[in-house]
PDB file of N, CA and C in Angstrom:
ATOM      1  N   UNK A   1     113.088 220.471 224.718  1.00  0.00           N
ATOM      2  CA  UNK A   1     112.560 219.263 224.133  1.00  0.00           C
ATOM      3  C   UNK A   1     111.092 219.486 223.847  1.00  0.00           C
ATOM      4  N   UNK A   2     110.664 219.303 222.942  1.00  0.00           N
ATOM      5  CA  UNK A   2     109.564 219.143 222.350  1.00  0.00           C
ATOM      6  C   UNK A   2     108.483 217.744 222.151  1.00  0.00           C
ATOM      7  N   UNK A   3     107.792 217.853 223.023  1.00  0.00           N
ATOM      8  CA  UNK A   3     106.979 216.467 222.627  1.00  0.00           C
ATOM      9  C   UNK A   3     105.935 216.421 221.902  1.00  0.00           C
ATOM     10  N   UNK A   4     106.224 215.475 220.780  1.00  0.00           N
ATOM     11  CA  UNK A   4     105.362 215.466 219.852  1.00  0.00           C
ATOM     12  C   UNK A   4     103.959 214.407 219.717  1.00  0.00           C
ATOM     13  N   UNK A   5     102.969 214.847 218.768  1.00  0.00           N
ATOM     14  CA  UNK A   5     102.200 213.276 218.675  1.00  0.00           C
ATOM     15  C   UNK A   5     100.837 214.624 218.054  1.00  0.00           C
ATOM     16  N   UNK A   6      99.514 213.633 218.235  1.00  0.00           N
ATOM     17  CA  UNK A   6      98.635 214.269 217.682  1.00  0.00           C
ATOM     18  C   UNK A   6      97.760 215.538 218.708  1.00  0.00           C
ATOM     19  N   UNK A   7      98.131 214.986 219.939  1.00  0.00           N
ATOM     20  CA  UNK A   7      97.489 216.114 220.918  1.00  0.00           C
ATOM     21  C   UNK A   7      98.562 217.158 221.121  1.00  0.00           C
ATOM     22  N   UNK A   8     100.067 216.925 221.294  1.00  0.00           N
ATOM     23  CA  UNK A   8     100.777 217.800 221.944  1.00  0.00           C
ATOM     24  C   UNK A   8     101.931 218.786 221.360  1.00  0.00           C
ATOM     25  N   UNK A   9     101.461 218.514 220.082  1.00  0.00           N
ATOM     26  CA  UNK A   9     103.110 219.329 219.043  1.00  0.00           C
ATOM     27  C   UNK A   9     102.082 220.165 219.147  1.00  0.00           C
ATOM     28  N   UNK A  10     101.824 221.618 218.766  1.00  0.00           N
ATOM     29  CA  UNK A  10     100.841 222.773 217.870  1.00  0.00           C
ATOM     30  C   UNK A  10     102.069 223.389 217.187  1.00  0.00           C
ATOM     31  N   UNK A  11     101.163 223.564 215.958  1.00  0.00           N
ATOM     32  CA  UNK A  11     102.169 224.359 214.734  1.00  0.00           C
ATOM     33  C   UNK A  11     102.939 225.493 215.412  1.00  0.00           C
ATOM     34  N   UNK A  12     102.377 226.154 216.282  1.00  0.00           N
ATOM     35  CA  UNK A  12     103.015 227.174 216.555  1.00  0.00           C
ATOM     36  C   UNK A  12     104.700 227.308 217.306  1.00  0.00           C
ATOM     37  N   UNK A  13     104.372 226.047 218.415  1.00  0.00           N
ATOM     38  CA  UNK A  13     105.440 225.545 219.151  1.00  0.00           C
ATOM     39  C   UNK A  13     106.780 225.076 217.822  1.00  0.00           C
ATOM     40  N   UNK A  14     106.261 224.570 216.877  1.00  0.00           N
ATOM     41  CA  UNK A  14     107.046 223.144 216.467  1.00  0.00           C
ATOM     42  C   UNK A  14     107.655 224.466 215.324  1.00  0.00           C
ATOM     43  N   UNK A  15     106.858 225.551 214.802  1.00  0.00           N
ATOM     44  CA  UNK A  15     107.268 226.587 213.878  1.00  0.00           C
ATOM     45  C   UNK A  15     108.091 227.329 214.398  1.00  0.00           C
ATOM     46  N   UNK A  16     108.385 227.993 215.882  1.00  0.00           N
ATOM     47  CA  UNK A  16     109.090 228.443 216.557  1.00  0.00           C
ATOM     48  C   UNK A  16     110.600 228.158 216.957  1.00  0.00           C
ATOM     49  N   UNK A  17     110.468 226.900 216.730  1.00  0.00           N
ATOM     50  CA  UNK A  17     111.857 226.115 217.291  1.00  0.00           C
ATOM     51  C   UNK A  17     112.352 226.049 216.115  1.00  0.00           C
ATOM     52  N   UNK A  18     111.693 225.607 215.289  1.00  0.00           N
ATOM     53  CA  UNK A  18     112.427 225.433 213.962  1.00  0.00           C
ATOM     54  C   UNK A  18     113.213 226.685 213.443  1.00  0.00           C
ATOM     55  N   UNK A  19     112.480 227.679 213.127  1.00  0.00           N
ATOM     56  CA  UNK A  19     112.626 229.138 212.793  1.00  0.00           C
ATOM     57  C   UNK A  19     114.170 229.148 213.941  1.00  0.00           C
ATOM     58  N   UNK A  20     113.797 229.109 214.974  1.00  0.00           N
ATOM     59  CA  UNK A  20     115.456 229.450 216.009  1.00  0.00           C
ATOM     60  C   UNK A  20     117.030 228.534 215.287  1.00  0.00           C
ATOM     61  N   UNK A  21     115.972 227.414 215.084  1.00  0.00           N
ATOM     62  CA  UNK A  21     117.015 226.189 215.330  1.00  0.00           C
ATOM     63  C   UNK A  21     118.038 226.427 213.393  1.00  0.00           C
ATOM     64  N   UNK A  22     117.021 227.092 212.591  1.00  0.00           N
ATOM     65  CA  UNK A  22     118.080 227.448 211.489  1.00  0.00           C
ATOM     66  C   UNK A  22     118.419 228.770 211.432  1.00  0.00           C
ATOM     67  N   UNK A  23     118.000 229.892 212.162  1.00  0.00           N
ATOM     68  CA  UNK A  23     118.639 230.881 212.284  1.00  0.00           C
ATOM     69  C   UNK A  23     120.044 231.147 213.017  1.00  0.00           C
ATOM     70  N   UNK A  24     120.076 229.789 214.070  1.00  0.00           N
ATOM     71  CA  UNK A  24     121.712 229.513 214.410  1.00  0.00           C
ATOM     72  C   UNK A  24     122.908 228.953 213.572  1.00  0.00           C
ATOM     73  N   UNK A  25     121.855 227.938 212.585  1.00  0.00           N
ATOM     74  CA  UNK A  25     122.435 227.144 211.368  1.00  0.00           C
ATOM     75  C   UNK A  25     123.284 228.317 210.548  1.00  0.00           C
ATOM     76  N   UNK A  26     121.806 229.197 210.083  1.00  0.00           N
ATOM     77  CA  UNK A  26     122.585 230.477 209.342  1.00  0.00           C
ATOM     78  C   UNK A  26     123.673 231.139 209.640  1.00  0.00           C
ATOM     79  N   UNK A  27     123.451 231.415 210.826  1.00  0.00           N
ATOM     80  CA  UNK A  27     124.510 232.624 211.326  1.00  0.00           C
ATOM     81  C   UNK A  27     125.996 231.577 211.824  1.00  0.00           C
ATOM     82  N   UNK A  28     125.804 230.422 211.904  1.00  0.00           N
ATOM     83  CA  UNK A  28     127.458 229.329 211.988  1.00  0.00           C
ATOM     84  C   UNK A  28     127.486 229.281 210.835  1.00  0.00           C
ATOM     85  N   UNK A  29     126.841 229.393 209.332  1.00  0.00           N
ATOM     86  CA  UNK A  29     127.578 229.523 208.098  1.00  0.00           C
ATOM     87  C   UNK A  29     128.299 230.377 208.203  1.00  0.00           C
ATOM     88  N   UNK A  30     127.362 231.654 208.663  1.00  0.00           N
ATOM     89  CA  UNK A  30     128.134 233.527 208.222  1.00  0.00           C
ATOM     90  C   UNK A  30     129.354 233.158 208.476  1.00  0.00           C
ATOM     91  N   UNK A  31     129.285 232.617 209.493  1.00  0.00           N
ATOM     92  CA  UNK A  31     130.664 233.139 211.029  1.00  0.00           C
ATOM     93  C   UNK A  31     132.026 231.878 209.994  1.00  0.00           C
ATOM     94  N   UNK A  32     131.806 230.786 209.812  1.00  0.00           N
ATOM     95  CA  UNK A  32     132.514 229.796 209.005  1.00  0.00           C
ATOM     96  C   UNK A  32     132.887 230.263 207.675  1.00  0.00           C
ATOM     97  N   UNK A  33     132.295 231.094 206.433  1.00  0.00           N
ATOM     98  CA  UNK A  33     132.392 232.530 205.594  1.00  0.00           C
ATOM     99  C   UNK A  33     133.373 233.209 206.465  1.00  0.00           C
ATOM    100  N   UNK A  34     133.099 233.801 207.895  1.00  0.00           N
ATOM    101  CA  UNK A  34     134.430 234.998 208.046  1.00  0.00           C
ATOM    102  C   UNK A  34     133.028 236.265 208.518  1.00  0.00           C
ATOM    103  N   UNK A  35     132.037 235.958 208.153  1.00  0.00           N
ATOM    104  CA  UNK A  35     131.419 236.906 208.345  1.00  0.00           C
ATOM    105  C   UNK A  35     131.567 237.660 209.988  1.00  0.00           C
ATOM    106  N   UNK A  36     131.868 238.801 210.320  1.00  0.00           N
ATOM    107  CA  UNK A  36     131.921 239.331 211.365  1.00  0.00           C
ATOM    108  C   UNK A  36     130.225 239.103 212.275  1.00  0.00           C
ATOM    109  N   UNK A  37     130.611 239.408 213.449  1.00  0.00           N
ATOM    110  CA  UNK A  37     129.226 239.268 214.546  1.00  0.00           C
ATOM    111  C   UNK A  37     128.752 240.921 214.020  1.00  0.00           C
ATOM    112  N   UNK A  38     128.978 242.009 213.777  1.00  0.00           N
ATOM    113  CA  UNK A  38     128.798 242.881 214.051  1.00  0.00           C
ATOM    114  C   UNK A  38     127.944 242.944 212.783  1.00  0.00           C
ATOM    115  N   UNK A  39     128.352 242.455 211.690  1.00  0.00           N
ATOM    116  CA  UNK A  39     127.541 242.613 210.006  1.00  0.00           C
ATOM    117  C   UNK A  39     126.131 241.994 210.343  1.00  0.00           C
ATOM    118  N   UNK A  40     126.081 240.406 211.449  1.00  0.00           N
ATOM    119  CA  UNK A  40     124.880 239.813 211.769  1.00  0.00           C
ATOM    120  C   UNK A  40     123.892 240.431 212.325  1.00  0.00           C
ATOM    121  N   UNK A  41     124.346 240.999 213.650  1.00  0.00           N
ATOM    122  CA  UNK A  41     123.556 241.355 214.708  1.00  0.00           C
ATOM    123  C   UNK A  41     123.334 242.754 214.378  1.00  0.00           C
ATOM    124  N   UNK A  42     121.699 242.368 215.091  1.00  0.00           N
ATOM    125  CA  UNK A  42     120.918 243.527 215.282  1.00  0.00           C
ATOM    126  C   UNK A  42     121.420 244.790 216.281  1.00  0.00           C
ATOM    127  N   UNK A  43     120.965 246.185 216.342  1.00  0.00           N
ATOM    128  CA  UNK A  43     121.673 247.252 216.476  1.00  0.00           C
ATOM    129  C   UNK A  43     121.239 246.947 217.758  1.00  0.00           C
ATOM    130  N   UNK A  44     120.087 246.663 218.452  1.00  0.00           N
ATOM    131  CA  UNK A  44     119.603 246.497 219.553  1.00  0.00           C
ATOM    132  C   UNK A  44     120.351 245.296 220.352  1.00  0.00           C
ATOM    133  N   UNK A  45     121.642 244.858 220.039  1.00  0.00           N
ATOM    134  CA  UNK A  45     121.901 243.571 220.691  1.00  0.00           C
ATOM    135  C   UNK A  45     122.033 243.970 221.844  1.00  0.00           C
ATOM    136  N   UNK A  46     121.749 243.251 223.091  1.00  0.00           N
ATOM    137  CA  UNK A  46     121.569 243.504 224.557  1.00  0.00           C
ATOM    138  C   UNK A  46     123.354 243.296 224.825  1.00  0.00           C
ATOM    139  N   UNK A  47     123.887 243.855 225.908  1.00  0.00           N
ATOM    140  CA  UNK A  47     125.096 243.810 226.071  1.00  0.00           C
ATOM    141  C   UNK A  47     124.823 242.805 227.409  1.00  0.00           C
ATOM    142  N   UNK A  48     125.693 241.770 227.663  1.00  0.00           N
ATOM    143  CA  UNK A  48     125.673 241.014 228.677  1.00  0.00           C
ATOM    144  C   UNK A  48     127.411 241.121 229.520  1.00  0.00           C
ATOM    145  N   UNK A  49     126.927 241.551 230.787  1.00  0.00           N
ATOM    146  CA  UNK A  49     128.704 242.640 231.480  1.00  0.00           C
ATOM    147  C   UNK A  49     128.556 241.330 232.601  1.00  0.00           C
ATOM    148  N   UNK A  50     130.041 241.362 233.341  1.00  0.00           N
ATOM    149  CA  UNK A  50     130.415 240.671 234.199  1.00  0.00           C
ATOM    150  C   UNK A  50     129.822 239.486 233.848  1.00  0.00           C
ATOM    151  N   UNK A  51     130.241 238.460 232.822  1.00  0.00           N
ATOM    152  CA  UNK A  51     129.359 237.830 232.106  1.00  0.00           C
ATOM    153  C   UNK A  51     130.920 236.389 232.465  1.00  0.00           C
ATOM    154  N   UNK A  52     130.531 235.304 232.475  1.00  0.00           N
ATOM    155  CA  UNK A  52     131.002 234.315 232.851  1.00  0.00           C
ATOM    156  C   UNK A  52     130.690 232.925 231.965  1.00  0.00           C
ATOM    157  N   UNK A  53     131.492 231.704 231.652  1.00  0.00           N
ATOM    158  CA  UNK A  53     130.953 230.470 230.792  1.00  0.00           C
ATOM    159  C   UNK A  53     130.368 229.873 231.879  1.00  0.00           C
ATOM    160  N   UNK A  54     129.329 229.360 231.458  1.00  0.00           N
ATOM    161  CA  UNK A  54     128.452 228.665 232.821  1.00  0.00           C
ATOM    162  C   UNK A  54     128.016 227.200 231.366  1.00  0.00           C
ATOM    163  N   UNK A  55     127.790 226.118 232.494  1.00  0.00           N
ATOM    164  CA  UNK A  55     126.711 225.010 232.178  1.00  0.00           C
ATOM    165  C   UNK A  55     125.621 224.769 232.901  1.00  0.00           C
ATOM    166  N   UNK A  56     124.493 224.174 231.961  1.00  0.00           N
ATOM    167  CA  UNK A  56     123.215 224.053 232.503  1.00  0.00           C
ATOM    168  C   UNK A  56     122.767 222.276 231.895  1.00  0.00           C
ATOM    169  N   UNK A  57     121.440 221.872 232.590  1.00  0.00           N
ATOM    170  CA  UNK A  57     121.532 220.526 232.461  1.00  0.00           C
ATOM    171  C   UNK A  57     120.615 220.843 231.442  1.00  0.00           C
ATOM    172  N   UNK A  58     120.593 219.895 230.428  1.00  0.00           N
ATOM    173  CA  UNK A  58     119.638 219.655 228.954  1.00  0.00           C
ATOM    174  C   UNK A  58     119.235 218.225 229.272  1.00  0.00           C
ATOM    175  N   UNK A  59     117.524 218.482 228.628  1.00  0.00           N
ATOM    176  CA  UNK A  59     117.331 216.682 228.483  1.00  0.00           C
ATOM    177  C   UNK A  59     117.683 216.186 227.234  1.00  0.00           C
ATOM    178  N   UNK A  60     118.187 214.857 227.860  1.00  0.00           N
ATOM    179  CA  UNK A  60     118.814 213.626 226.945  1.00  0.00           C
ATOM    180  C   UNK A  60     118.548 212.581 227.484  1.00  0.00           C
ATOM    181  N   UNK A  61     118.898 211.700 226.608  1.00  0.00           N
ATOM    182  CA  UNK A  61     118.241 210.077 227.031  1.00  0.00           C
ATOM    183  C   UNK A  61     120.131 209.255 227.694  1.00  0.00           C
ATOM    184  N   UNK A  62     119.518 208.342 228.068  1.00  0.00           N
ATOM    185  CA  UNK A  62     120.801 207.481 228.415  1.00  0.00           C
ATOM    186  C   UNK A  62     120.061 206.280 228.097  1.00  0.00           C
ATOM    187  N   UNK A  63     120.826 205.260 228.184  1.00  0.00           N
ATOM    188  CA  UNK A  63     119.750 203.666 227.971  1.00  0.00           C
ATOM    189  C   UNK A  63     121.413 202.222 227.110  1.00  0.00           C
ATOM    190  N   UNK A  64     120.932 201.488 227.151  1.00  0.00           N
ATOM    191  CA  UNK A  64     121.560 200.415 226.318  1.00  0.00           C
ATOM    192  C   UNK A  64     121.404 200.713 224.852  1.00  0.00           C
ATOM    193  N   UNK A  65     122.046 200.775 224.292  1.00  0.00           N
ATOM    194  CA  UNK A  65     122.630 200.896 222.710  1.00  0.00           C
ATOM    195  C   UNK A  65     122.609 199.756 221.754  1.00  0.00           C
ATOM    196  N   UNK A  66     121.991 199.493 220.760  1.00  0.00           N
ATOM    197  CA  UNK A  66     122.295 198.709 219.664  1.00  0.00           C
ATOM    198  C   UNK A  66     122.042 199.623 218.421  1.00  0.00           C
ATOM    199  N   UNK A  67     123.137 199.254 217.605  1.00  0.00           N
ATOM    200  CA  UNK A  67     123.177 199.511 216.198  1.00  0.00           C
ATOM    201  C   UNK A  67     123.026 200.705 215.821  1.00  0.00           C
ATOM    202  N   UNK A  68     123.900 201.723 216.987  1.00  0.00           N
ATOM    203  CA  UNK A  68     124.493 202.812 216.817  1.00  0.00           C
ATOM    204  C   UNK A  68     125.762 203.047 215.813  1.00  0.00           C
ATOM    205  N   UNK A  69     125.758 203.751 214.848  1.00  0.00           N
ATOM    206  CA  UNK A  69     126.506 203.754 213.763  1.00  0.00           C
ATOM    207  C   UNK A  69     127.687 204.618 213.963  1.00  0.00           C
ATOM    208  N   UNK A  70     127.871 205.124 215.613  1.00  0.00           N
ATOM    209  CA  UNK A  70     129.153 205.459 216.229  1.00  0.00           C
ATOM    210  C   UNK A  70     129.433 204.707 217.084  1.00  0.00           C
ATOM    211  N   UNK A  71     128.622 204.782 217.858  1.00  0.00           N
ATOM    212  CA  UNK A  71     128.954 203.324 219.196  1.00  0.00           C
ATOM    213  C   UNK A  71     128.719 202.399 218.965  1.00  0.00           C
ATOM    214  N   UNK A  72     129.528 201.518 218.254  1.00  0.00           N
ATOM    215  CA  UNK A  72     129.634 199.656 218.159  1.00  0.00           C
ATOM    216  C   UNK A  72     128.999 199.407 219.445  1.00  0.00           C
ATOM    217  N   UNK A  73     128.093 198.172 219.264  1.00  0.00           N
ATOM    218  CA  UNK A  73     128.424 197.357 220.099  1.00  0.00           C
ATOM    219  C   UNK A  73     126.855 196.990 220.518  1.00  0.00           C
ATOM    220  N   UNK A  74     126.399 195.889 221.217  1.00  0.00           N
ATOM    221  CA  UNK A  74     125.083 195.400 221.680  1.00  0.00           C
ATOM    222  C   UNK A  74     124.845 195.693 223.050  1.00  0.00           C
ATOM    223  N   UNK A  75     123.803 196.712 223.461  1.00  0.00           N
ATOM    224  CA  UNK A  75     123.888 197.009 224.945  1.00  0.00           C
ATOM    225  C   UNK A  75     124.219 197.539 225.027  1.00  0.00           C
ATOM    226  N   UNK A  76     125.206 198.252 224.577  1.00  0.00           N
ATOM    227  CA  UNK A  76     126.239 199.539 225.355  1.00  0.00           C
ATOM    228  C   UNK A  76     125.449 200.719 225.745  1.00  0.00           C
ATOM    229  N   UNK A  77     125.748 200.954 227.176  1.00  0.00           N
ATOM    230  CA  UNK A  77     125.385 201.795 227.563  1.00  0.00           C
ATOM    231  C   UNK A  77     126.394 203.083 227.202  1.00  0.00           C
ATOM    232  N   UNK A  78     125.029 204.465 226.605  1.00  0.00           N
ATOM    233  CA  UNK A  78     125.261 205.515 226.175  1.00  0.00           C
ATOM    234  C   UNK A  78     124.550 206.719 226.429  1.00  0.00           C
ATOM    235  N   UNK A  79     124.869 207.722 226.550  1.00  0.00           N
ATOM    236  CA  UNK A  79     124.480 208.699 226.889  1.00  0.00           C
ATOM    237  C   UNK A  79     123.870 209.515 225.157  1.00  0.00           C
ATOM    238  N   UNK A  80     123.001 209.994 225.250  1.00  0.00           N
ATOM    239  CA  UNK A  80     123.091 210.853 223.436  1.00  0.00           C
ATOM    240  C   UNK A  80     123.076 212.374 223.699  1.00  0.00           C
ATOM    241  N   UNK A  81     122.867 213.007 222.453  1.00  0.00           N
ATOM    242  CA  UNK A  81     122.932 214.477 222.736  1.00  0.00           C
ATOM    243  C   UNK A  81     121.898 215.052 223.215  1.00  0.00           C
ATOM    244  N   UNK A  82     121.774 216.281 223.160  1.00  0.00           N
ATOM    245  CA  UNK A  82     120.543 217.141 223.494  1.00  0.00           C
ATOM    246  C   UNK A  82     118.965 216.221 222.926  1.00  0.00           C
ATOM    247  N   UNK A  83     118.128 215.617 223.470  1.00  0.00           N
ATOM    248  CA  UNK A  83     116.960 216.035 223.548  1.00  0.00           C
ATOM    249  C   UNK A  83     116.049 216.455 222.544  1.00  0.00           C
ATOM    250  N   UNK A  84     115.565 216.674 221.317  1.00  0.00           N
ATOM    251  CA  UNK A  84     114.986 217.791 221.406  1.00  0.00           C
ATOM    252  C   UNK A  84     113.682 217.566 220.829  1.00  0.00           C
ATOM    253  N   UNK A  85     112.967 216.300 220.603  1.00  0.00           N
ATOM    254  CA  UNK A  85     111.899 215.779 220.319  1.00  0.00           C
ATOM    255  C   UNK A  85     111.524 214.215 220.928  1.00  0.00           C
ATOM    256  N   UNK A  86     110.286 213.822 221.261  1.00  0.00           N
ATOM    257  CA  UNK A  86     109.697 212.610 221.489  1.00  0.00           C
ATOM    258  C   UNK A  86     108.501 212.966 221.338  1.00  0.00           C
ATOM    259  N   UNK A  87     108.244 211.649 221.370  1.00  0.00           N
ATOM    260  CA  UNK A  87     106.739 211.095 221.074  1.00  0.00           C
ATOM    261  C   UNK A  87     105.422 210.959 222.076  1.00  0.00           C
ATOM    262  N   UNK A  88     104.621 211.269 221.906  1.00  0.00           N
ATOM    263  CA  UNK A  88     104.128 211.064 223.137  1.00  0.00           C
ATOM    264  C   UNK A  88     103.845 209.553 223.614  1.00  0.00           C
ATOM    265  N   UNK A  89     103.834 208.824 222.577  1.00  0.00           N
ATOM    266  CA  UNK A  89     103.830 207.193 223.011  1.00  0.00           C
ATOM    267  C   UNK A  89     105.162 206.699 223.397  1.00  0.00           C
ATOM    268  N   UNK A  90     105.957 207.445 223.503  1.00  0.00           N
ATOM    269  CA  UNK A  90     107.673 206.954 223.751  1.00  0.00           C
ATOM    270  C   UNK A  90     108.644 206.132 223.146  1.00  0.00           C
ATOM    271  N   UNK A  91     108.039 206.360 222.153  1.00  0.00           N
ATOM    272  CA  UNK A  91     108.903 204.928 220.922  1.00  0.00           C
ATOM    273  C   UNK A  91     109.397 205.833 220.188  1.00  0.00           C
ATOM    274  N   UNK A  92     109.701 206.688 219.703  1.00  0.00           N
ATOM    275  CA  UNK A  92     110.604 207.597 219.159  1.00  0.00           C
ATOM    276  C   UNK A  92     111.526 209.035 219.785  1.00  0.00           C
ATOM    277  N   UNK A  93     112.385 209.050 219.785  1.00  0.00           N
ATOM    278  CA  UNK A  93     112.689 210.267 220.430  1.00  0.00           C
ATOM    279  C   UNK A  93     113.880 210.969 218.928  1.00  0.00           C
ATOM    280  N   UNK A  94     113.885 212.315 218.766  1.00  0.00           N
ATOM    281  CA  UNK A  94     114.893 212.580 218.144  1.00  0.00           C
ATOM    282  C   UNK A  94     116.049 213.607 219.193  1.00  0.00           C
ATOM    283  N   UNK A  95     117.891 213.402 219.043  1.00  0.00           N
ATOM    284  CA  UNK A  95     118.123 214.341 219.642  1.00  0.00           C
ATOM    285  C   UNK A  95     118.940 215.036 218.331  1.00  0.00           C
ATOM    286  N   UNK A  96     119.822 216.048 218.653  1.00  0.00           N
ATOM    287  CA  UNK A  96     120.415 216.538 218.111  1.00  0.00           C
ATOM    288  C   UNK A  96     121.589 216.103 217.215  1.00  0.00           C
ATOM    289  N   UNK A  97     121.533 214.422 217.194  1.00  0.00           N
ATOM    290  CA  UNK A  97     122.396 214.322 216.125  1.00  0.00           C
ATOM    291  C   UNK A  97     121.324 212.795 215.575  1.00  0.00           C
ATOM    292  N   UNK A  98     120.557 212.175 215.983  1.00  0.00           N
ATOM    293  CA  UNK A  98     120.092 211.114 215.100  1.00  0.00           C
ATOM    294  C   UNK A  98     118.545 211.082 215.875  1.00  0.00           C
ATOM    295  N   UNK A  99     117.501 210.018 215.106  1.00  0.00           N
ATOM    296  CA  UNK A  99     116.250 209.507 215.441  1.00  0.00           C
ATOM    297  C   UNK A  99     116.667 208.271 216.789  1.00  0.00           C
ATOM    298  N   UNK A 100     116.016 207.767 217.386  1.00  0.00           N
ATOM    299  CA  UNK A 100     116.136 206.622 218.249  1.00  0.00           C
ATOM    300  C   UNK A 100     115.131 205.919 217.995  1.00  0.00           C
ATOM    301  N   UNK A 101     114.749 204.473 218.178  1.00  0.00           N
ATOM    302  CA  UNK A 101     113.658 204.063 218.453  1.00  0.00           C
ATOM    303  C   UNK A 101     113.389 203.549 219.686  1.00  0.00           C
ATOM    304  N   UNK A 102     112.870 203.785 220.576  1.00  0.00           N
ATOM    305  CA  UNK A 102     112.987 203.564 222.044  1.00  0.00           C
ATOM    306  C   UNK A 102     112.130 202.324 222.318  1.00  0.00           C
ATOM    307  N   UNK A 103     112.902 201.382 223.295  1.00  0.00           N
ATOM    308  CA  UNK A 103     112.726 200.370 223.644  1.00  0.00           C
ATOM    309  C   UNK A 103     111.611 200.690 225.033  1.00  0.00           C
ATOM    310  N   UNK A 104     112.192 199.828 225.967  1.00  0.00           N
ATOM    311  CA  UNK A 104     111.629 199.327 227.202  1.00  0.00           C
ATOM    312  C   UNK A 104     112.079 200.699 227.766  1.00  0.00           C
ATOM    313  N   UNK A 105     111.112 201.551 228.380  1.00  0.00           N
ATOM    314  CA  UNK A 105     111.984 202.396 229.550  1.00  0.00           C
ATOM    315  C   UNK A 105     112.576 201.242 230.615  1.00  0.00           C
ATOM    316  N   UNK A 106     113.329 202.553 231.427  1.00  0.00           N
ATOM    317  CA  UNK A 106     114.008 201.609 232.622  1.00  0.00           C
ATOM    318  C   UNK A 106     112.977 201.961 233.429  1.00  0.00           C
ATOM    319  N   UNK A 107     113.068 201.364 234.992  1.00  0.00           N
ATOM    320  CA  UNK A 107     111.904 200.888 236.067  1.00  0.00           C
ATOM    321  C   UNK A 107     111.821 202.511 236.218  1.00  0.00           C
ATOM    322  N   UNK A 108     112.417 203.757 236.541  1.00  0.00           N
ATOM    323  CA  UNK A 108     112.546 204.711 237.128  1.00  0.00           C
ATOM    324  C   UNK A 108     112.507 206.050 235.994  1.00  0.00           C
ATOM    325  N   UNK A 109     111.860 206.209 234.611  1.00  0.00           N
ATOM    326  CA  UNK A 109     112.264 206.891 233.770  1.00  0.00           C
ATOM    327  C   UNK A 109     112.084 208.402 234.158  1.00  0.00           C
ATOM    328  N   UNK A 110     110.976 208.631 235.068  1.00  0.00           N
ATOM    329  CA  UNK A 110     110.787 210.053 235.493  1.00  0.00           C
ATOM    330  C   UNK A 110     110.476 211.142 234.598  1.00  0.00           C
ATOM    331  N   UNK A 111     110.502 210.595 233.706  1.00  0.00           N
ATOM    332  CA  UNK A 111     109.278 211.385 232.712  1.00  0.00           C
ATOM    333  C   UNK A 111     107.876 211.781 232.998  1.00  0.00           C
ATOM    334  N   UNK A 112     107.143 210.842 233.143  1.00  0.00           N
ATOM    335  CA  UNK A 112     105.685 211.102 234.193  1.00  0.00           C
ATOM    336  C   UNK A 112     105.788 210.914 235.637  1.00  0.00           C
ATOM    337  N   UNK A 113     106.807 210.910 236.163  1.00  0.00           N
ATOM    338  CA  UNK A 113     106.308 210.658 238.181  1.00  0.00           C
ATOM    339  C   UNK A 113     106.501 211.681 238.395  1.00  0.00           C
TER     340      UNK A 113
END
């Protein structure tokens, strides 16, 4: 997650992610094309052995819901996707599938404690 605003984005951070974030875009076209992993990847690809599916925790928001254009409904409590931008004043957050405009935190947000 990336927090943004006038003190805390730097081009460099916000150029970095971006650059990653469509080079995955690219390479799920190749692969959706048919394109093989082997035509993509670099000769140097690191081999990863005794290698296992694991999960890890990502930040995301949870909160009451209005006028979510998947989740009907007033209030509804929802969970969203990945994280991957806010504001530093906390009234905007973007995750990985829409913008938010953020209300009231709750009493406990744990962002700054």
């Amino acid at each position: 997650m990336l927090l943004f605003g006038r003190e805390t984005l730097t081009d460099e951070m916000f150029t970095f992610q971006t650059a990653r974030l469509l080079a995955l875009a690219d390479d799920m076209e190749r692969v959706r094309r048919g394109v093989p992993p082997e035509a993509m990847a670099d000769e140097e690809a690191p081999i990863l052995d005794r290698w296992i599916l694991a999960q890890r925790a990502v930040p995301c928001l949870a909160g009451l819901s209005t006028g979510h254009p998947l989740l009907f409904g007033e209030g509804r409590l929802i969970g969203t996707s990945d994280l991957w931008l806010l504001s530093e004043d906390r009234t905007w957050a973007r995750t990985l599938s829409r913008w938010y405009r953020l209300g009231r935190p709750a009493e406990q947000a744990g962002l700054d404690s």
